[in-house]
PDB file of N, CA and C in Angstrom:
ATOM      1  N   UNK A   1      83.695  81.835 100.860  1.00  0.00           N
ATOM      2  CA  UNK A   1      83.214  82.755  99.845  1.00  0.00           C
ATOM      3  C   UNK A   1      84.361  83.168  98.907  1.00  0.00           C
ATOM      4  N   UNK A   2      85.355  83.536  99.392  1.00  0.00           N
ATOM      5  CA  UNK A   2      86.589  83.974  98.486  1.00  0.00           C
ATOM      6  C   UNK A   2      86.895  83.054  97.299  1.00  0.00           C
ATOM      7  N   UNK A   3      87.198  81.948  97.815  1.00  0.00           N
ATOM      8  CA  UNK A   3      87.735  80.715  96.989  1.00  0.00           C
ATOM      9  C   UNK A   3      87.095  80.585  96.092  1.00  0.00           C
ATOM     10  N   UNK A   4      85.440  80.591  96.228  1.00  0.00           N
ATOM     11  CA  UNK A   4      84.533  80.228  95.179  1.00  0.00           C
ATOM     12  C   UNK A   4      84.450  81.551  94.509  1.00  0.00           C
ATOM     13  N   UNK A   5      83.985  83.038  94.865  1.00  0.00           N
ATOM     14  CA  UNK A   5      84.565  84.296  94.383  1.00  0.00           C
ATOM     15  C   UNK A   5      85.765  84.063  93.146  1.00  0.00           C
ATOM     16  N   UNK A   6      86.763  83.823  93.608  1.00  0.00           N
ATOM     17  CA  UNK A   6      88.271  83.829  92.708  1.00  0.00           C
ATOM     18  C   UNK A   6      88.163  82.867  91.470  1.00  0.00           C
ATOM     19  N   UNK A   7      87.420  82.000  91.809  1.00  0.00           N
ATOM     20  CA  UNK A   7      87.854  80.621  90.732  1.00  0.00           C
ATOM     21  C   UNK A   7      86.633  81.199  90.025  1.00  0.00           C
ATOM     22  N   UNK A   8      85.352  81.771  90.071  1.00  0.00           N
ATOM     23  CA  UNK A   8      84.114  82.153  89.256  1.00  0.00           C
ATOM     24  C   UNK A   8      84.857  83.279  88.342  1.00  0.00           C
ATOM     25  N   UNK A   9      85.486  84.391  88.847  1.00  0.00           N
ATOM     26  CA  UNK A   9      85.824  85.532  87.936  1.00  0.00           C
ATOM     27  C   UNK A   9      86.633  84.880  86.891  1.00  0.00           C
ATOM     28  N   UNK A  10      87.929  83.869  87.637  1.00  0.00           N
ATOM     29  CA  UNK A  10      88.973  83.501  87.173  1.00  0.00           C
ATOM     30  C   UNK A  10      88.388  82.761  85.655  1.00  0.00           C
ATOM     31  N   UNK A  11      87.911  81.972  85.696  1.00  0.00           N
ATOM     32  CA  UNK A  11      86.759  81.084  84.859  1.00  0.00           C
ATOM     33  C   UNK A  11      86.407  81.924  83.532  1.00  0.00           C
ATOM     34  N   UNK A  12      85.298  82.987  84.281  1.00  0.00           N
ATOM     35  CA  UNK A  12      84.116  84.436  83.897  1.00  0.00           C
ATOM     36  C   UNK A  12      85.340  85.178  82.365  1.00  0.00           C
ATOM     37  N   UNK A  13      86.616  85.005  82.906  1.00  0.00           N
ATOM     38  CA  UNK A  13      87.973  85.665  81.797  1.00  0.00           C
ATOM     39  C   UNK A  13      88.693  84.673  81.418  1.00  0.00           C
ATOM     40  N   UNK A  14      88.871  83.291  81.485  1.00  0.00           N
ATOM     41  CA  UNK A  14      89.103  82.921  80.612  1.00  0.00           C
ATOM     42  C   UNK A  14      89.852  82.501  80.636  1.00  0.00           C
ATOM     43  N   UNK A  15      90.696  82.460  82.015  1.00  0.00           N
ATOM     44  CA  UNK A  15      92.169  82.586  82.660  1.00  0.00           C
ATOM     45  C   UNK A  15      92.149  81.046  83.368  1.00  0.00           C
ATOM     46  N   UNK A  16      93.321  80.300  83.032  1.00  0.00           N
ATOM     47  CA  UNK A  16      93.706  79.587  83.984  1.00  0.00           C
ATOM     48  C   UNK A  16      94.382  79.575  85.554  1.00  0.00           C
ATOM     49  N   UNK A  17      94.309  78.961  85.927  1.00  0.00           N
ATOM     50  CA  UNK A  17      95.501  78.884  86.883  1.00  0.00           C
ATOM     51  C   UNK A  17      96.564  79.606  86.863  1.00  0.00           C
ATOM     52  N   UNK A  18      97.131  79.070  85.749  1.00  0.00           N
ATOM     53  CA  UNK A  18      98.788  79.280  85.645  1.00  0.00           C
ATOM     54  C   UNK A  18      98.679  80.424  84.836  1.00  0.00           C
ATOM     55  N   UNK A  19      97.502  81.251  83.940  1.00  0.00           N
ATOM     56  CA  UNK A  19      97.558  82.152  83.530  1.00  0.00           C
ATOM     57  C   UNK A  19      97.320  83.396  84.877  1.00  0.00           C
ATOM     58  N   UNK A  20      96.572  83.249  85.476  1.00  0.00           N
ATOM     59  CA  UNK A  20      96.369  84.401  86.481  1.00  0.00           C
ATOM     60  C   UNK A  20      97.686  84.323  87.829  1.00  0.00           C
ATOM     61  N   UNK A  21      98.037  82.859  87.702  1.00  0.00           N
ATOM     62  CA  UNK A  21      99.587  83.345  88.766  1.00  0.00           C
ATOM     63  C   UNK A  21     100.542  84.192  88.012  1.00  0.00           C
ATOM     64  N   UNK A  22     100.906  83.908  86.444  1.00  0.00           N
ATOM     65  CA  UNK A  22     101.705  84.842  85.772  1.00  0.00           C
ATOM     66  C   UNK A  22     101.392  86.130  85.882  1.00  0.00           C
ATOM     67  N   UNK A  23     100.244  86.658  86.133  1.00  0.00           N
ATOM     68  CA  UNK A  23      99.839  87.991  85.966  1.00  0.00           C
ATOM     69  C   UNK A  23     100.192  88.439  87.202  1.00  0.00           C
ATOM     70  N   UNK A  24     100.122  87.518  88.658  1.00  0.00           N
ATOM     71  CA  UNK A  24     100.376  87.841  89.960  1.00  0.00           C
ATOM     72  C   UNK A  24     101.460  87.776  90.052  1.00  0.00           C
ATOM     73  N   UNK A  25     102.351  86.860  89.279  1.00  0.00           N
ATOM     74  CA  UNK A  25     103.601  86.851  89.740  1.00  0.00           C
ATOM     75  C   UNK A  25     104.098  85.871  90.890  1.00  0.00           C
ATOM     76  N   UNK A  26     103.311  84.764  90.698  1.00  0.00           N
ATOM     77  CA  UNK A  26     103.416  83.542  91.729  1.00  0.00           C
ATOM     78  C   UNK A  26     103.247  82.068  90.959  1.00  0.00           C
ATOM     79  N   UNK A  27     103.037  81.208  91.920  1.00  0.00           N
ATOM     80  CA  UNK A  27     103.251  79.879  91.149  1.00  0.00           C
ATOM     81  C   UNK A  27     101.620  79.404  91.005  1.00  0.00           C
ATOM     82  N   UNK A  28     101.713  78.762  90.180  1.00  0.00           N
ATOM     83  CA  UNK A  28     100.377  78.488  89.815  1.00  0.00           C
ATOM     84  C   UNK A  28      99.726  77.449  91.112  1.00  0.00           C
ATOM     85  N   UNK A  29     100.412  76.831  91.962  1.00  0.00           N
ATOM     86  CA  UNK A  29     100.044  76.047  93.233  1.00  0.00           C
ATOM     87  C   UNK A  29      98.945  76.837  94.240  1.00  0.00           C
ATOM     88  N   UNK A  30      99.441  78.187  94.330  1.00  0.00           N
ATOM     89  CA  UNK A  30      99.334  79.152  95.145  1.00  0.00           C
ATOM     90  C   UNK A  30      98.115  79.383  94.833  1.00  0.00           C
ATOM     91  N   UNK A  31      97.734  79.687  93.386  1.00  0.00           N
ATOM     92  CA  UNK A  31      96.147  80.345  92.850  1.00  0.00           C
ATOM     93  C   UNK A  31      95.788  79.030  93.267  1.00  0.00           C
ATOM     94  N   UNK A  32      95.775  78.020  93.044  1.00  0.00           N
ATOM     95  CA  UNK A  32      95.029  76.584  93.419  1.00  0.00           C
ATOM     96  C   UNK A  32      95.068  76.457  95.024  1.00  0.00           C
ATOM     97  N   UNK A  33      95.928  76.595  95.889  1.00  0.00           N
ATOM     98  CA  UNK A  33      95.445  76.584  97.248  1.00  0.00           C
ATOM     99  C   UNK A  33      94.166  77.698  97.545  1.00  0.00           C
ATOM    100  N   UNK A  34      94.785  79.363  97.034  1.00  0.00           N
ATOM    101  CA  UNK A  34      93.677  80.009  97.190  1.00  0.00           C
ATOM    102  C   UNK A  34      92.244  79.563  96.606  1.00  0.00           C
ATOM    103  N   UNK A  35      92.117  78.963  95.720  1.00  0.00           N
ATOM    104  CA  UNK A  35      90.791  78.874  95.443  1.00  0.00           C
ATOM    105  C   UNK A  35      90.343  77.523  95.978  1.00  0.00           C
ATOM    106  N   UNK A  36      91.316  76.700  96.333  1.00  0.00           N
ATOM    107  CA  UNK A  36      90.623  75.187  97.246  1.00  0.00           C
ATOM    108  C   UNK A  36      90.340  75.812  98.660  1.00  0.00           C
ATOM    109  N   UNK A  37      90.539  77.154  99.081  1.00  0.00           N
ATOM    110  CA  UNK A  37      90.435  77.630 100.494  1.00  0.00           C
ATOM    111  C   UNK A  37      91.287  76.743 101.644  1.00  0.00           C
ATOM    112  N   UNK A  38      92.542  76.422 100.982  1.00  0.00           N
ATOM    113  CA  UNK A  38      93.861  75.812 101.732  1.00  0.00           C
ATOM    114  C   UNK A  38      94.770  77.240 102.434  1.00  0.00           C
ATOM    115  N   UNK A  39      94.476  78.350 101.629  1.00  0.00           N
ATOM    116  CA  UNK A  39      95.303  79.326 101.936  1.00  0.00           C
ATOM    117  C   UNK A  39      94.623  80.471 101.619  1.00  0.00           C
ATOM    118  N   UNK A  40      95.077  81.659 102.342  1.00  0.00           N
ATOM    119  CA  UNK A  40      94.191  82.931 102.247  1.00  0.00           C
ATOM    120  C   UNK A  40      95.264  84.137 101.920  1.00  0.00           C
ATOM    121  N   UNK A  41      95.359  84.841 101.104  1.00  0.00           N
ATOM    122  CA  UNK A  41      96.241  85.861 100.343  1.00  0.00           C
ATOM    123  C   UNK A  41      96.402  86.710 101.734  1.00  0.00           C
ATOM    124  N   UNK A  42      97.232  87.595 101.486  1.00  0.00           N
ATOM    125  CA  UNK A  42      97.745  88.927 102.339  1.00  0.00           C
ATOM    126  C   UNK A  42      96.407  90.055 101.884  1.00  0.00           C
ATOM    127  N   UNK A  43      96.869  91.029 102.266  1.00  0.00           N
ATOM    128  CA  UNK A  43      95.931  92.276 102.269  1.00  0.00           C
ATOM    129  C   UNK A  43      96.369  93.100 100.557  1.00  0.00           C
ATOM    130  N   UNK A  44      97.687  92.986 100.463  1.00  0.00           N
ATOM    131  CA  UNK A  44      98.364  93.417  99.292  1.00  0.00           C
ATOM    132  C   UNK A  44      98.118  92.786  97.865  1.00  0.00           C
ATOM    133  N   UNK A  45      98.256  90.991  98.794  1.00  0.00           N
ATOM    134  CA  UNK A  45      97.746  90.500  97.546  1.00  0.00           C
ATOM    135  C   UNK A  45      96.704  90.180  96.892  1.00  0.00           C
ATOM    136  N   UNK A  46      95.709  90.436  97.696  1.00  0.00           N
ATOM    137  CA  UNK A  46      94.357  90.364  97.825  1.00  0.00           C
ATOM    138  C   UNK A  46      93.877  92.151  96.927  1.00  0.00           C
ATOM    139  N   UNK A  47      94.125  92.715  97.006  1.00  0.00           N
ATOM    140  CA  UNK A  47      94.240  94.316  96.363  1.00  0.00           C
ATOM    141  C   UNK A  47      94.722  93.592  94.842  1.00  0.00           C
ATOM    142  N   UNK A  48      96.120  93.491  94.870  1.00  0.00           N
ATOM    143  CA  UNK A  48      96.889  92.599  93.843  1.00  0.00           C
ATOM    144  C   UNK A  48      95.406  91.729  92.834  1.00  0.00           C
ATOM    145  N   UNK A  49      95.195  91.212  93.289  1.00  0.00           N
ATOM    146  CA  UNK A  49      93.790  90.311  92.564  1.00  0.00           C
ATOM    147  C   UNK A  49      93.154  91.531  91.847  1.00  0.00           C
ATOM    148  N   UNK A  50      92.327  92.332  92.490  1.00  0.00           N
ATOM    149  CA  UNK A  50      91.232  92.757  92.318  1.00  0.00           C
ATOM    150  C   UNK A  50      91.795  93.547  91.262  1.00  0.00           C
ATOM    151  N   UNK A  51      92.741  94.170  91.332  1.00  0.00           N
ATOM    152  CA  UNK A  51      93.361  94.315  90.199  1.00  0.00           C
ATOM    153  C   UNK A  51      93.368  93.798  88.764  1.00  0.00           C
ATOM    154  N   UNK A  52      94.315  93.287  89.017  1.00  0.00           N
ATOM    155  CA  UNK A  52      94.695  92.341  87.628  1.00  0.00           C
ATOM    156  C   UNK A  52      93.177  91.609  87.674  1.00  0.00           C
ATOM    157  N   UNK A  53      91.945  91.126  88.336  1.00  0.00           N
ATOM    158  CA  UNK A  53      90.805  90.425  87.557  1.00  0.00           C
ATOM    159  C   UNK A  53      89.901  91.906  87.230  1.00  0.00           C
ATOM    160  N   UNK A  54      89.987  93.028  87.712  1.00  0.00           N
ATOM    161  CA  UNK A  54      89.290  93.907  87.088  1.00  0.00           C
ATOM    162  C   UNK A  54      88.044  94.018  88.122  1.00  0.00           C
ATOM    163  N   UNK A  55      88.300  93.694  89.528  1.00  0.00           N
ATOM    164  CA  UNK A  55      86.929  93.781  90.492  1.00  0.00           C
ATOM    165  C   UNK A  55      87.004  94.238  91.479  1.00  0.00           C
ATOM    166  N   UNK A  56      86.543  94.162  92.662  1.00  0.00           N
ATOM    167  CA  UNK A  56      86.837  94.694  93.929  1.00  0.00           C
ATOM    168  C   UNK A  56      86.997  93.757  94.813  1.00  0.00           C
ATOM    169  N   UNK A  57      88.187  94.429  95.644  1.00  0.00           N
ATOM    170  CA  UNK A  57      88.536  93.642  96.963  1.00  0.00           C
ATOM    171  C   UNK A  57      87.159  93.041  98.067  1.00  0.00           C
ATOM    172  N   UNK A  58      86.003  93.944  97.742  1.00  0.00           N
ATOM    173  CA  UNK A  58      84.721  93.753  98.284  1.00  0.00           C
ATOM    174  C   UNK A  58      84.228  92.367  97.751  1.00  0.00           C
ATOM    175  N   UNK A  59      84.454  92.423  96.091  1.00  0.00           N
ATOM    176  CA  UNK A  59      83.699  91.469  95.746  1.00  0.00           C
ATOM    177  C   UNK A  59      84.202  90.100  95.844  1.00  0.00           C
ATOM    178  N   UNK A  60      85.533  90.217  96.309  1.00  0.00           N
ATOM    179  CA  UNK A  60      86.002  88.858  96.148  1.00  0.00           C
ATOM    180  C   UNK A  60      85.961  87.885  97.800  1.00  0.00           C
ATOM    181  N   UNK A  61      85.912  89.545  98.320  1.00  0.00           N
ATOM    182  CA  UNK A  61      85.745  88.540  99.677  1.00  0.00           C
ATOM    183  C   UNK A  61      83.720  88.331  99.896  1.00  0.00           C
ATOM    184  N   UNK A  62      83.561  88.592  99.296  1.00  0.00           N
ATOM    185  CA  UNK A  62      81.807  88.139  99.575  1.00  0.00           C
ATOM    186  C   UNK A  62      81.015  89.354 100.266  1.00  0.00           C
ATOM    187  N   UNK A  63      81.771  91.276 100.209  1.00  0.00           N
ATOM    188  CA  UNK A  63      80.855  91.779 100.838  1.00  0.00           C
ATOM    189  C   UNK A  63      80.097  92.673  99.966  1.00  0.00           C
ATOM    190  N   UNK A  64      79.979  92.260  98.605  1.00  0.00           N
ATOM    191  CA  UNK A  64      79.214  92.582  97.977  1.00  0.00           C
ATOM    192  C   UNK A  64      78.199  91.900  97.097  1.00  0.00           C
ATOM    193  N   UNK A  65      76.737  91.682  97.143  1.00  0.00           N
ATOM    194  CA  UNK A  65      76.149  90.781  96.593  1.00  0.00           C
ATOM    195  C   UNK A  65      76.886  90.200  94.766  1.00  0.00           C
ATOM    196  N   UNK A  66      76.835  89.440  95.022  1.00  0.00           N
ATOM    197  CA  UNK A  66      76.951  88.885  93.349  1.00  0.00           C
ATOM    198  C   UNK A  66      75.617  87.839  93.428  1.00  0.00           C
ATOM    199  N   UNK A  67      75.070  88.131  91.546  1.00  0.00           N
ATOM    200  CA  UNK A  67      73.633  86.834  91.412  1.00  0.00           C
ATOM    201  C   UNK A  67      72.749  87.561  92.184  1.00  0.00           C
ATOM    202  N   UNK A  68      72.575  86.256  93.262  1.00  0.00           N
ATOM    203  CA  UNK A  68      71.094  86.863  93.771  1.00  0.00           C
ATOM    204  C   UNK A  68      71.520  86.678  95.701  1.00  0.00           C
ATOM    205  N   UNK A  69      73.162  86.838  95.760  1.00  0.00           N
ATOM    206  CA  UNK A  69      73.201  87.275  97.324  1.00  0.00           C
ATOM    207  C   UNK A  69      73.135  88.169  97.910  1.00  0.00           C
ATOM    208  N   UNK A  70      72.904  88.091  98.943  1.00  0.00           N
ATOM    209  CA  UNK A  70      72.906  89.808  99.759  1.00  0.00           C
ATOM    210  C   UNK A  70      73.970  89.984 100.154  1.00  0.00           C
ATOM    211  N   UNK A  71      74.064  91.141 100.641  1.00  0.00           N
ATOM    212  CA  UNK A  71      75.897  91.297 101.534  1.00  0.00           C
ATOM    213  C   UNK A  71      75.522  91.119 102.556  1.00  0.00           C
ATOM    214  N   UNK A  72      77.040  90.396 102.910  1.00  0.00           N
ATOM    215  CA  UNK A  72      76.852  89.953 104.444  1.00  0.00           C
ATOM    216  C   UNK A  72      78.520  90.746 105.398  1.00  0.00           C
ATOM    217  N   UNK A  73      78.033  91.206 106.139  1.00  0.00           N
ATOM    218  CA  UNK A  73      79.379  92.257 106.704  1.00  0.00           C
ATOM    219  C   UNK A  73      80.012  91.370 107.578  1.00  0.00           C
ATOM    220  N   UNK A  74      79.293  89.904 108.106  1.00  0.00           N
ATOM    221  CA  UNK A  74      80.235  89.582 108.857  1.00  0.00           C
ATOM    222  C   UNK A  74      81.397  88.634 108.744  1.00  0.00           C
ATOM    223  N   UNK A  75      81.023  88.085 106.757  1.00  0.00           N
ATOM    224  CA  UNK A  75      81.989  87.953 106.080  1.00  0.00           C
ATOM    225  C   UNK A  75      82.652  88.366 106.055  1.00  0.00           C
ATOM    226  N   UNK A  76      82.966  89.883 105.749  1.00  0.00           N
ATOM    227  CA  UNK A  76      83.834  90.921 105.595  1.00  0.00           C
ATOM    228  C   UNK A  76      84.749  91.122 106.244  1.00  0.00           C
ATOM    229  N   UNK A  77      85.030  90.727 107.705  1.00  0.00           N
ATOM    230  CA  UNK A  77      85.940  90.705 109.170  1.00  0.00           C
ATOM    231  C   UNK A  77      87.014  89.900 108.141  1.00  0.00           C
ATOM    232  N   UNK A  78      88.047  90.836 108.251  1.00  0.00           N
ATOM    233  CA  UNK A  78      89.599  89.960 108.091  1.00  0.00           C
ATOM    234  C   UNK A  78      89.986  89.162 109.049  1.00  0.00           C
ATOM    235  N   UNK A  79      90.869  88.095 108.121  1.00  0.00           N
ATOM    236  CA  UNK A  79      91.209  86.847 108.671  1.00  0.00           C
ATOM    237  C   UNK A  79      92.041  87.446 109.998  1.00  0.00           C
ATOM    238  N   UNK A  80      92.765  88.492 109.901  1.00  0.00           N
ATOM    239  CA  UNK A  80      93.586  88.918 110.777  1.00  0.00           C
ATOM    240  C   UNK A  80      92.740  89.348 112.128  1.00  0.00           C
ATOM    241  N   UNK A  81      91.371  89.853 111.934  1.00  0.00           N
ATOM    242  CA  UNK A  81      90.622  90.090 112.740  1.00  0.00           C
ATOM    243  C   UNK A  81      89.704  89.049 113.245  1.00  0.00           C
ATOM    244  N   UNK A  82      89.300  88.349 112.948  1.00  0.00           N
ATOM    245  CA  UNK A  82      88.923  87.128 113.778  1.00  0.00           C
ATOM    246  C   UNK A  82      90.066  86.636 114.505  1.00  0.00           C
ATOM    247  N   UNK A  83      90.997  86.283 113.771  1.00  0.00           N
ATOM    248  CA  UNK A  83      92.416  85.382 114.873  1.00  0.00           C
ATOM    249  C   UNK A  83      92.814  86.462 115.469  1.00  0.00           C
ATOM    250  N   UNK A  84      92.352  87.544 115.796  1.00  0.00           N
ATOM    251  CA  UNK A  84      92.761  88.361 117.040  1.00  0.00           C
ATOM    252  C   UNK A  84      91.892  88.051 118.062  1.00  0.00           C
ATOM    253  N   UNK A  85      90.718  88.389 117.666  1.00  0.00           N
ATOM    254  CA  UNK A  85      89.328  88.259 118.144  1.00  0.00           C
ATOM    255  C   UNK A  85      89.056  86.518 119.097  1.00  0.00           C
ATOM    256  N   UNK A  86      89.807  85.549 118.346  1.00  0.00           N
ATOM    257  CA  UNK A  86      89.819  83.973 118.628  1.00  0.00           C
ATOM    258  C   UNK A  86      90.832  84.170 120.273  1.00  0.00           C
ATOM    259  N   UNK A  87      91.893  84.858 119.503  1.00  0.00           N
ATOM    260  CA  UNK A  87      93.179  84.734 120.479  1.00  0.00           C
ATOM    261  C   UNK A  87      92.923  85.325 122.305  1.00  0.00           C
ATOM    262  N   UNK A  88      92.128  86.429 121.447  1.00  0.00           N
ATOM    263  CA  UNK A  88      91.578  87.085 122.972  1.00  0.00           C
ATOM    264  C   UNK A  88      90.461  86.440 124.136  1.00  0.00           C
ATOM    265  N   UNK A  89      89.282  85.617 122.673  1.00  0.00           N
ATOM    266  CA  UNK A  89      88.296  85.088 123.425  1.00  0.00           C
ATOM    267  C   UNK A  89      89.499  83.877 124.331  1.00  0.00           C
ATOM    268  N   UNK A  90      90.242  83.262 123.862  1.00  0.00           N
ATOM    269  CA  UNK A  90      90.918  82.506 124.107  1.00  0.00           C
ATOM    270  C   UNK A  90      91.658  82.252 125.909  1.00  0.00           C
ATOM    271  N   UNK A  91      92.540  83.777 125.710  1.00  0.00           N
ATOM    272  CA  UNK A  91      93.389  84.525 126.993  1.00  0.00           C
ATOM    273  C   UNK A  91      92.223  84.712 127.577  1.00  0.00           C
ATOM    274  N   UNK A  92      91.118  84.748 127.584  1.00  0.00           N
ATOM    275  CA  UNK A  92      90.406  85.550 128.415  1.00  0.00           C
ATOM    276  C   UNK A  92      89.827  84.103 129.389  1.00  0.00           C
ATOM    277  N   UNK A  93      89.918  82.763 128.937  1.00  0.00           N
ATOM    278  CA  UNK A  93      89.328  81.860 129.744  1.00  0.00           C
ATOM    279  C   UNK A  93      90.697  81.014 130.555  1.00  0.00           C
ATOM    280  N   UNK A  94      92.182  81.841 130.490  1.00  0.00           N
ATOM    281  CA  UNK A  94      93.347  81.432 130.943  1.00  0.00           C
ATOM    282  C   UNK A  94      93.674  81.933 132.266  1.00  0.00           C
ATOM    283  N   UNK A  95      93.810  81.396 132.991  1.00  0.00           N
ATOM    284  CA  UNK A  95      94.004  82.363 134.461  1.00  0.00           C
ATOM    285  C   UNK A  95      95.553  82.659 134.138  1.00  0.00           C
ATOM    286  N   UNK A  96      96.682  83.550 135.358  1.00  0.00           N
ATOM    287  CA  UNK A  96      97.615  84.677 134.762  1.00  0.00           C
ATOM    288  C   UNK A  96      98.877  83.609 134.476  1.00  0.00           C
ATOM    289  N   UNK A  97      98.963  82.970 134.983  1.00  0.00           N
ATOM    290  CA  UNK A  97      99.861  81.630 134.467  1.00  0.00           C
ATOM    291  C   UNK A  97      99.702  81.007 132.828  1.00  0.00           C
ATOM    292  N   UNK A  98      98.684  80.876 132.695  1.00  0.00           N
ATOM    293  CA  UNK A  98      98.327  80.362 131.140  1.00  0.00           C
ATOM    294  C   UNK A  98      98.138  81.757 130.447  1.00  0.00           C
ATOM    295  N   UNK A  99      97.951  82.395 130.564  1.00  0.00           N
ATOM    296  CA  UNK A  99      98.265  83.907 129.851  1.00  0.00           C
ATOM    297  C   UNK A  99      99.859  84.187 129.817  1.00  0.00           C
ATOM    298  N   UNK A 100     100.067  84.077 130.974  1.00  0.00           N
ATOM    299  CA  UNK A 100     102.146  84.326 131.029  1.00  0.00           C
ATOM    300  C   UNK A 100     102.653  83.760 130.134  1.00  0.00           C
ATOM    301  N   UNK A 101     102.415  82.294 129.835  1.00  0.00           N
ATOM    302  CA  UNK A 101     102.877  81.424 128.786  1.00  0.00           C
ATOM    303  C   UNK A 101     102.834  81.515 127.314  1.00  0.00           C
ATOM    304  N   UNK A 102     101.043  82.247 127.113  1.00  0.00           N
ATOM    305  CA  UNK A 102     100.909  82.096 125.755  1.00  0.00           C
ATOM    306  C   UNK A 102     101.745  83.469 125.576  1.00  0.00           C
ATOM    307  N   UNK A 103     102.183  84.209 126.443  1.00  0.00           N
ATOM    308  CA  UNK A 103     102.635  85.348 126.617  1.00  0.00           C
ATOM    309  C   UNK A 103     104.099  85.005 125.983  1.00  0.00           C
ATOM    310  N   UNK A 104     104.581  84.426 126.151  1.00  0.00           N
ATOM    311  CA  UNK A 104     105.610  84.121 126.470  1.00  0.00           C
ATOM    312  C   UNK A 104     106.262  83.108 124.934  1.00  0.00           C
ATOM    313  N   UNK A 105     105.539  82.587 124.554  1.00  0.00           N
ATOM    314  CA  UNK A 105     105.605  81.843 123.296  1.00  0.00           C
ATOM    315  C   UNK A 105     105.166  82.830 122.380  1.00  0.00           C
ATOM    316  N   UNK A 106     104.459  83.585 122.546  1.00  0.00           N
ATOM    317  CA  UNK A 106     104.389  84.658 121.179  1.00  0.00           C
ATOM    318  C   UNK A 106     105.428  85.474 121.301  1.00  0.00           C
ATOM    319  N   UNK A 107     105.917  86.024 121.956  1.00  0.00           N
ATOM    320  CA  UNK A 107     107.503  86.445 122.187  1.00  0.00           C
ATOM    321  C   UNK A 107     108.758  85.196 121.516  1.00  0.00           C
ATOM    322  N   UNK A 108     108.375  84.509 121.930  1.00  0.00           N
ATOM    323  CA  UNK A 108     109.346  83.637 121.095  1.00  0.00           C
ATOM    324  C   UNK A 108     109.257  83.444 119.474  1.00  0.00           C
ATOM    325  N   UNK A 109     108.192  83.324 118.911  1.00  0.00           N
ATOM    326  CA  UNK A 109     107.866  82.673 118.059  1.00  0.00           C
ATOM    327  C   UNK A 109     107.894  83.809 117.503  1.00  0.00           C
ATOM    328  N   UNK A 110     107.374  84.835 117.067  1.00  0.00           N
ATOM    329  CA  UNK A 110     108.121  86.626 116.598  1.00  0.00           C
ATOM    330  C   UNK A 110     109.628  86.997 116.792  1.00  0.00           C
ATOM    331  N   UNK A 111     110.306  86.404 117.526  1.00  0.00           N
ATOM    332  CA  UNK A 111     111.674  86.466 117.369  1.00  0.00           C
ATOM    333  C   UNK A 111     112.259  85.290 116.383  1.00  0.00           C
ATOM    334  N   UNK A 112     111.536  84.115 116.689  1.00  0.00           N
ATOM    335  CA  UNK A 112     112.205  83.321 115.366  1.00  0.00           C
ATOM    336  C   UNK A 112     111.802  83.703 114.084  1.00  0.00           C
ATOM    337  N   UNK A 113     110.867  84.415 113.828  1.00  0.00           N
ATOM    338  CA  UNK A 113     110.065  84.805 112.325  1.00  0.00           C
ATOM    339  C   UNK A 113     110.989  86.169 112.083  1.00  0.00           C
ATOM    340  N   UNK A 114     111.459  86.978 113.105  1.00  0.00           N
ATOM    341  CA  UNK A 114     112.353  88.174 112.852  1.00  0.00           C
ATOM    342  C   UNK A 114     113.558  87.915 112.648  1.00  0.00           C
ATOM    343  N   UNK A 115     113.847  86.355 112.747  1.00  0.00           N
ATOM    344  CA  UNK A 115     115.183  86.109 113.070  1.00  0.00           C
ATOM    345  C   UNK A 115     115.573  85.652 111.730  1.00  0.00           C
ATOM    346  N   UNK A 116     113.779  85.215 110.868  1.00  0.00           N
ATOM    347  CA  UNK A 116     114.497  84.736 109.320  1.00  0.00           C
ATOM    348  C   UNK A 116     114.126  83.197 109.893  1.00  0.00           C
ATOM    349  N   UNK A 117     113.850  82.471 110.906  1.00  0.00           N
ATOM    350  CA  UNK A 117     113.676  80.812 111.019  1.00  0.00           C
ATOM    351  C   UNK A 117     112.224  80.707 111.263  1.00  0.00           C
ATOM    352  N   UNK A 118     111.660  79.426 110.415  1.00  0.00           N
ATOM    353  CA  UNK A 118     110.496  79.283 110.467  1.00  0.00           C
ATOM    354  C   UNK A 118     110.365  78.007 111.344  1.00  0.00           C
ATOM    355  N   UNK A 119     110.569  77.413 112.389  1.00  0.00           N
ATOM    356  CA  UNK A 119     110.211  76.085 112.064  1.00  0.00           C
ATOM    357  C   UNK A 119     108.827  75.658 113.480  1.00  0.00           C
TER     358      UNK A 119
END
């Protein structure tokens, strides 16, 4: 819903690509992943949008009808909240050994992201 959301307003004004990353302050690649649904904005930058296109953070993620849709709330669940929601359904079918581990790699993998290394 977003992707198609972003590229309709984006369109709706008149704006390219590379005109609405200038306004964001990013590379024009970035508005093109977001709207191929390769990549999904932050919470900030997602605010950031609704902004600069003049709409709501509601409308872009799909929880407000546009045309002739209804709202749907379970669109609305942030990405951050499903991949919590995934992670748990997940641990929950791990007996305490495979929990220790994934335990154990998210500890790691938050220390390399704090540490500044991505790989």
């Amino acid at each position: 819903m977003f992707p198609d959301r972003l590229k309709e307003i984006r369109a709706a004004q008149n704006l390219t690509q590379a005109g609405l990353a200038a306004k964001l302050g990013m590379a024009r690649n970035t508005v093109a992943m977001y709207e191929s649904g390769g990549r999904e904005p932050c919470a900030a930058m997602l605010h950031k949008m609704a902004e600069v296109l003049g709409t709501t953070t509601d409308y872009l993620l799909g929880c407000t009808p546009g045309h002739d849709e209804e709202s749907s709330p379970a669109s609305c669940e942030s990405t951050d909240a499903r991949t919590a929601r995934e992670i748990m359904t997940i641990l929950d079918q791990l007996d305490e050994h495979g929990q220790s581990d994934v335990l154990q790699f998210a500890r790691f993998r938050l220390s390399q992201e704090q540490g500044g290394s991505r790989t």
